[in-house]
Structures are given as C-alpha cells and as structure tokens.
Protein backbone atom coordinates (compact mmCIF):
# COMPACT_ATOMS: atom_id res chain seq x y z
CA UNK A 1 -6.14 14.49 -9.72
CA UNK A 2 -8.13 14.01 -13.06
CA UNK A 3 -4.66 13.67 -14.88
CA UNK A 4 -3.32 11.50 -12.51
CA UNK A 5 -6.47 9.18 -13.11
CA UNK A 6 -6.86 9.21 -16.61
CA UNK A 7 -2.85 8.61 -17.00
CA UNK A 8 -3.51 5.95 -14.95
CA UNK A 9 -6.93 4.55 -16.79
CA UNK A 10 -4.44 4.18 -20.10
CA UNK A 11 -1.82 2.66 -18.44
CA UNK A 12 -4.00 -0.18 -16.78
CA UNK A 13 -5.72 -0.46 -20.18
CA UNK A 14 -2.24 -1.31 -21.80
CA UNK A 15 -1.88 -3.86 -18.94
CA UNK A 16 -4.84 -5.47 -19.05
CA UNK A 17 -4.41 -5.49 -23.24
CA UNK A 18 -1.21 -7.40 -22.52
CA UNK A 19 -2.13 -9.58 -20.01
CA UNK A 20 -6.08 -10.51 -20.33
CA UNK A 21 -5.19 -13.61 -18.05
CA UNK A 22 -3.37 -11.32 -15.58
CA UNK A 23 -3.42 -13.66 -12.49
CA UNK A 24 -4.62 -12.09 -8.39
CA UNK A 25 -0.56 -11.48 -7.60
CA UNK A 26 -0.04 -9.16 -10.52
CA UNK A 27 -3.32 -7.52 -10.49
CA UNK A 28 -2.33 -6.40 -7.15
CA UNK A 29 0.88 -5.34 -8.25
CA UNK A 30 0.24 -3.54 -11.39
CA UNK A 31 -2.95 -2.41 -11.16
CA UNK A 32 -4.67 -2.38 -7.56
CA UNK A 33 -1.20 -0.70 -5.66
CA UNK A 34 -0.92 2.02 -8.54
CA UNK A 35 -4.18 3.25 -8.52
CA UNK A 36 -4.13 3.19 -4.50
CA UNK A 37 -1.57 5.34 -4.69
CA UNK A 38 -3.21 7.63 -7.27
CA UNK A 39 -5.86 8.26 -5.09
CA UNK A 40 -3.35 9.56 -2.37
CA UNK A 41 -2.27 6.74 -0.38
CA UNK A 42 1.16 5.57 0.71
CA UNK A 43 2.34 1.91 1.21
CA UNK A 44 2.81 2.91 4.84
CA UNK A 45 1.66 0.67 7.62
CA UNK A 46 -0.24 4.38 9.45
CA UNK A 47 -2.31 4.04 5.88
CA UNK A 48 -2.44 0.59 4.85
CA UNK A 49 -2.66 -2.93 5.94
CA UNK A 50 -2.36 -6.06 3.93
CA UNK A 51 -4.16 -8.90 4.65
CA UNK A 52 -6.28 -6.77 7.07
CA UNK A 53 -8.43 -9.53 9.03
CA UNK A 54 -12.62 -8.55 9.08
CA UNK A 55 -15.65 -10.09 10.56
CA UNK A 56 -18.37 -10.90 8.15
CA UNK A 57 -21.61 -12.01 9.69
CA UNK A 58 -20.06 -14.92 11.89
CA UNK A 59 -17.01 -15.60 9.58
CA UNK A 60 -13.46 -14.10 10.15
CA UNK A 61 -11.71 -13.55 6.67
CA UNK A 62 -8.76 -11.32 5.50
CA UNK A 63 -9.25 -8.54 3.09
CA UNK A 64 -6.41 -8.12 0.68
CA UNK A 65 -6.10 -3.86 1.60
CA UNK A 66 -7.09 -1.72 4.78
CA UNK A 67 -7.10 2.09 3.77
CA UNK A 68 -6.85 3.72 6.92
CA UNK A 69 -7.63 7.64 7.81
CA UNK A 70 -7.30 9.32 10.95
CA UNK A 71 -6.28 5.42 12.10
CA UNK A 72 -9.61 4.26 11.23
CA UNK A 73 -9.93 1.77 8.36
CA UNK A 74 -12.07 3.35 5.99
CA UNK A 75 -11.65 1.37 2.68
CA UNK A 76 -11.24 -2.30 2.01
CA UNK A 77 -10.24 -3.75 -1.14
CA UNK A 78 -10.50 -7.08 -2.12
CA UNK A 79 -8.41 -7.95 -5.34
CA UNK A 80 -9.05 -11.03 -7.99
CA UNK A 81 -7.09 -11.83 -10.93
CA UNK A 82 -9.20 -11.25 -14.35
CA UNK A 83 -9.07 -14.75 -15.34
C-alpha cells in the first residue's frame, strides 16, 4: 500500500505541475477517483455513490463521493478544483 501511495503522490504532483488551474471536473477525474481507488475502493455502486445527498444542520446538500463499507457510508468527499 505505501508503493501504491507514493506512486500515486508523484503522479498527482506531475498533474497538478501541469495543470495549476486544474478546474473541479478534472480534479475529480485525475486526481480524487485515482487515489480512491488506491486506497481500495471500486467505482461500484455497493462502494460508492456520486452525488450522495447529506443533511447538514437544517440544509440538504450533495456530497460529490459516498464511500460505503458493510453498506454504510463511511467516507464523504467533497472535491474543488485548485483554482
């Protein structure tokens, strides 16, 4: 797992060197979903769920990632774009 994650740290470095600007859609894409996945997850709807709707205090909003384990969300992600 510790070479899986540093791979991965260089890899989003070189991203984020060629695209300092790098808008919400394609931080999601090349950044957010890749290290997801190196931490063991699958783009399967039993593990995750985009837009995954929440209730914060009295407001309903949508988080960009549910993690799910067991069926249970267990990890929300919420992704911006670096600009």
């Amino acid at each position: 797992m510790i070479d899986r994650l540093k791979t991965y740290v260089e890899h989003a470095h070189d991203i984020i060197e060629q695209a300092p600007q790098m808008g919400e859609t394609n931080t999601k894409e090349m950044l957010i979903r890749r290290f997801i996945e190196v931490l063991g997850w699958t783009f399967h709807p039993a593990e995750i769920t985009l837009e995954y709707p929440v209730r914060i205090a009295s407001r309903r909003t949508k988080v960009d990632y549910a993690l799910f384990l067991d069926g249970t969300p267990t990890v929300f992600v919420e992704a911006k774009g670096r600009g």
